[in-house]
Protein backbone atom coordinates (compact mmCIF):
# COMPACT_ATOMS: atom_id res chain seq x y z
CA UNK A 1 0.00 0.00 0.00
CA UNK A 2 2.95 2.53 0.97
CA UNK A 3 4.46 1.66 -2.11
CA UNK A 4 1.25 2.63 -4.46
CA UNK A 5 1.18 5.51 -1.87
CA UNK A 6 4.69 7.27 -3.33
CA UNK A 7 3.85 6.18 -7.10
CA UNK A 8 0.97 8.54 -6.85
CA UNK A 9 2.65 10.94 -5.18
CA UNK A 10 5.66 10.71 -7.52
CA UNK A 11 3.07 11.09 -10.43
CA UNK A 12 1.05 14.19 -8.93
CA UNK A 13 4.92 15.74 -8.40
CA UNK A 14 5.57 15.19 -12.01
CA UNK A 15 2.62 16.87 -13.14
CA UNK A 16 2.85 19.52 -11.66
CA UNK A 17 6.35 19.92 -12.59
CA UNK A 18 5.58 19.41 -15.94
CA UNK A 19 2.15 22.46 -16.12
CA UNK A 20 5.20 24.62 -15.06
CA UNK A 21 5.55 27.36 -17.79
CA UNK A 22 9.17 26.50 -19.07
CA UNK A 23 10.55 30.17 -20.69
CA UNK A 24 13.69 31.65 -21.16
CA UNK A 25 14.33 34.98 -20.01
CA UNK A 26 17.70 37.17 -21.48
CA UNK A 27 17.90 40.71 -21.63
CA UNK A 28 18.32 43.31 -24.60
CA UNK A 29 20.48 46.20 -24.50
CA UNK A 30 21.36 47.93 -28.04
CA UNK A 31 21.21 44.90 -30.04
CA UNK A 32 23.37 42.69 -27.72
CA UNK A 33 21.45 39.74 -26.05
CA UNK A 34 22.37 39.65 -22.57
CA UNK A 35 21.77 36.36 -20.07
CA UNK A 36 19.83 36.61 -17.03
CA UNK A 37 23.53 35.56 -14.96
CA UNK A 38 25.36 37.39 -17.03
CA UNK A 39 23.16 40.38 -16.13
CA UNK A 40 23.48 39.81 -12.72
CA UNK A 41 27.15 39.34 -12.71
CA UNK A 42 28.72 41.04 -15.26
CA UNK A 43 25.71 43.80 -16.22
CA UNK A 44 25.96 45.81 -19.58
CA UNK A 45 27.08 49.14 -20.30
CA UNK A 46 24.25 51.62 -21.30
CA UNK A 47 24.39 53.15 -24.96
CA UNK A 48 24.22 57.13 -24.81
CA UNK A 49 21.53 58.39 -26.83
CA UNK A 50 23.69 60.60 -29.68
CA UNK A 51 21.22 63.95 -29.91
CA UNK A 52 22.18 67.30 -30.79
CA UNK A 53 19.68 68.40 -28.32
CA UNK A 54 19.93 65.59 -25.67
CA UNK A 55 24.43 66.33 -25.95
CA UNK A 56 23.40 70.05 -24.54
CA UNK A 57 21.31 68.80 -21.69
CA UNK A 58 22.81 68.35 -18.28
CA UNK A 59 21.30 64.85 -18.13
CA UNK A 60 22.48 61.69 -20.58
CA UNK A 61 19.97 59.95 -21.73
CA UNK A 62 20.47 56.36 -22.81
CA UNK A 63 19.15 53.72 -25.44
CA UNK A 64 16.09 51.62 -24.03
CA UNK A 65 16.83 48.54 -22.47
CA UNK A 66 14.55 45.39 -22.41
CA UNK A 67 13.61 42.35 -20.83
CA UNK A 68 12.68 39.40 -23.36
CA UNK A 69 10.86 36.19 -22.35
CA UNK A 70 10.26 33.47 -24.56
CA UNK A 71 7.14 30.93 -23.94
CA UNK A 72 6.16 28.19 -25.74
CA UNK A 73 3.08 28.59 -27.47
CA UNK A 74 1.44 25.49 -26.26
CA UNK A 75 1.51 26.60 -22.99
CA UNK A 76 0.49 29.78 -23.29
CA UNK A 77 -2.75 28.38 -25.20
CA UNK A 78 -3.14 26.14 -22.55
CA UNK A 79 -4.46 28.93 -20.25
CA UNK A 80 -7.00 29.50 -22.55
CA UNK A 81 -7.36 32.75 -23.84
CA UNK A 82 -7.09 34.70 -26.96
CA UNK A 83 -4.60 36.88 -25.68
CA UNK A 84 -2.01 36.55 -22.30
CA UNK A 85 -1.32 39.85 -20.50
CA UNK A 86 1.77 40.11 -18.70
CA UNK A 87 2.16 42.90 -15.90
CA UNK A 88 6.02 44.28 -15.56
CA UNK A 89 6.68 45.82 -12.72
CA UNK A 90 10.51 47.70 -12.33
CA UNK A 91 12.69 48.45 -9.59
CA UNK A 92 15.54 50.55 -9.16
CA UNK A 93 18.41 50.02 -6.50
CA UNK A 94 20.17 53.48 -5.20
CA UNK A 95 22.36 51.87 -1.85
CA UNK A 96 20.35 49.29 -0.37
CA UNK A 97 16.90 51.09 -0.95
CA UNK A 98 14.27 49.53 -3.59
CA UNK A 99 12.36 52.06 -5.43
CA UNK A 100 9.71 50.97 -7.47
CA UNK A 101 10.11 52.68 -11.16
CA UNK A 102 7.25 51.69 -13.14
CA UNK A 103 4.80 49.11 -14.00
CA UNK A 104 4.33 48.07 -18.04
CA UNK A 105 1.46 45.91 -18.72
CA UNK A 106 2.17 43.32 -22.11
CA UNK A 107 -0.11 41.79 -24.33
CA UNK A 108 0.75 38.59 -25.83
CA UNK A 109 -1.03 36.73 -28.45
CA UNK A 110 0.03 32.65 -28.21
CA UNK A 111 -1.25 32.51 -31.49
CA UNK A 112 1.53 34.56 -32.78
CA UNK A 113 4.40 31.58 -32.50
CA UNK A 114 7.49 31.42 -34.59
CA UNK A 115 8.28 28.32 -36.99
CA UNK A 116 9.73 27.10 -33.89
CA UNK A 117 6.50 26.92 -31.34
CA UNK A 118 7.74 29.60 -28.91
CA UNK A 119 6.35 33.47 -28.38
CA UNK A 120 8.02 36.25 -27.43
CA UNK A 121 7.34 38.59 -24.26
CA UNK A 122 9.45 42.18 -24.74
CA UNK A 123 9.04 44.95 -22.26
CA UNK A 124 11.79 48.03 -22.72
CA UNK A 125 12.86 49.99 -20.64
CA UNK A 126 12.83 53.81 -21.66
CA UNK A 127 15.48 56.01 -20.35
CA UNK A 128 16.95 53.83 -17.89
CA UNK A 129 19.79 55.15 -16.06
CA UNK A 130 22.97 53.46 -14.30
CA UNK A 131 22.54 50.67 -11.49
CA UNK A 132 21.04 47.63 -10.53
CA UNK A 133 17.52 47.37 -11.69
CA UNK A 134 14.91 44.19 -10.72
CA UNK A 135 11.95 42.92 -12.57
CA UNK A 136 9.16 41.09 -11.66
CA UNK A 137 6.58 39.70 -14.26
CA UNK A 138 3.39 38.66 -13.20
CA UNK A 139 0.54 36.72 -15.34
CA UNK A 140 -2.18 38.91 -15.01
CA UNK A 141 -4.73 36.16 -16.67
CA UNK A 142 -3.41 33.38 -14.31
CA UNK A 143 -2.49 35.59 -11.47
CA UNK A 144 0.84 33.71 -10.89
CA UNK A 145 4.06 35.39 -10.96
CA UNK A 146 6.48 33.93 -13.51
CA UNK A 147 9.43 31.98 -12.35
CA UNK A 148 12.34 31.65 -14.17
CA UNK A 149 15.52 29.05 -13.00
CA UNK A 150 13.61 28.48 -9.24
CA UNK A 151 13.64 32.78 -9.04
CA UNK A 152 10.37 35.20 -9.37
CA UNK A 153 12.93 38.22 -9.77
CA UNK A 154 15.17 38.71 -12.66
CA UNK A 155 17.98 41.35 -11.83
CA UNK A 156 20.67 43.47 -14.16
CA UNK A 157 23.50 45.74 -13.44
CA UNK A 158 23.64 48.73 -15.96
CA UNK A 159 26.86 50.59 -16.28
């Protein structure tokens, strides 16, 4: 009886390990794809805007960064609606103070997959500025926040 016992629990684990959203997350700064540990190691170096206008203002102002998650489409379709909507929310680090920055709210269409089954979740960042920033993304449709490698947070250092 024990042993029946652990099969099913063995199976239930497995299941719900498997109705797990598997995505990968990487960031995007100028053109150059950036991993989520490399990010949080290493960061990237923020690409000055070149302006006439913005070179005579006291303040630089940099290229947007973004934060790009790829789903596969089944999965997304397996929550069952037309459309997924994603809800960003950014945070900026000055010491060892959080500061929340922002929320974006995403629309994606699991309809929309590439030749390859998976669709693509970009949020930028407008006029982001030097330092650590953290992200969380949370799916608004299944009310779950989305977990990427065992972590709900995704973090990069922008230099």
């Amino acid at each position: 009886m024990k042993q029946i016992i652990i099969i099913l629990i063995l199976m239930a684990v497995c299941g719900v390990a498997s109705a797990q959203t598997q995505i990968h997350l990487a960031w995007e700064n100028n053109g150059e794809v950036i991993t989520d540990a490399v990010a949080e190691s290493d960061g990237t170096d923020l690409v000055p805007v070149v302006d006439a206008g913005v070179a005579r203002s006291l303040r630089e102002s940099y290229k947007p960064v973004s934060l790009v998650c790829t789903f596969t489409a089944d999965e997304l379709k397996a929550i069952g609606q037309d459309v997924v909507t994603f809800e960003v929310k950014w945070y900026y680090y000055m010491s060892t103070r959080r500061t929340f920055m922002g929320v974006n709210t995403v629309d994606v269409d699991p309809n929309k997959a590439d030749k390859d089954g998976f669709v693509k979740m970009v949020c930028t960042k407008t006029n982001p500025r030097a330092g650590w920033w953290e992200v969380q993304i949370r799916n608004k449709t299944t009310d779950q926040l989305v977990s990427f490698a065992k972590k709900t947070s995704f973090s990069i250092l922008l230099k």
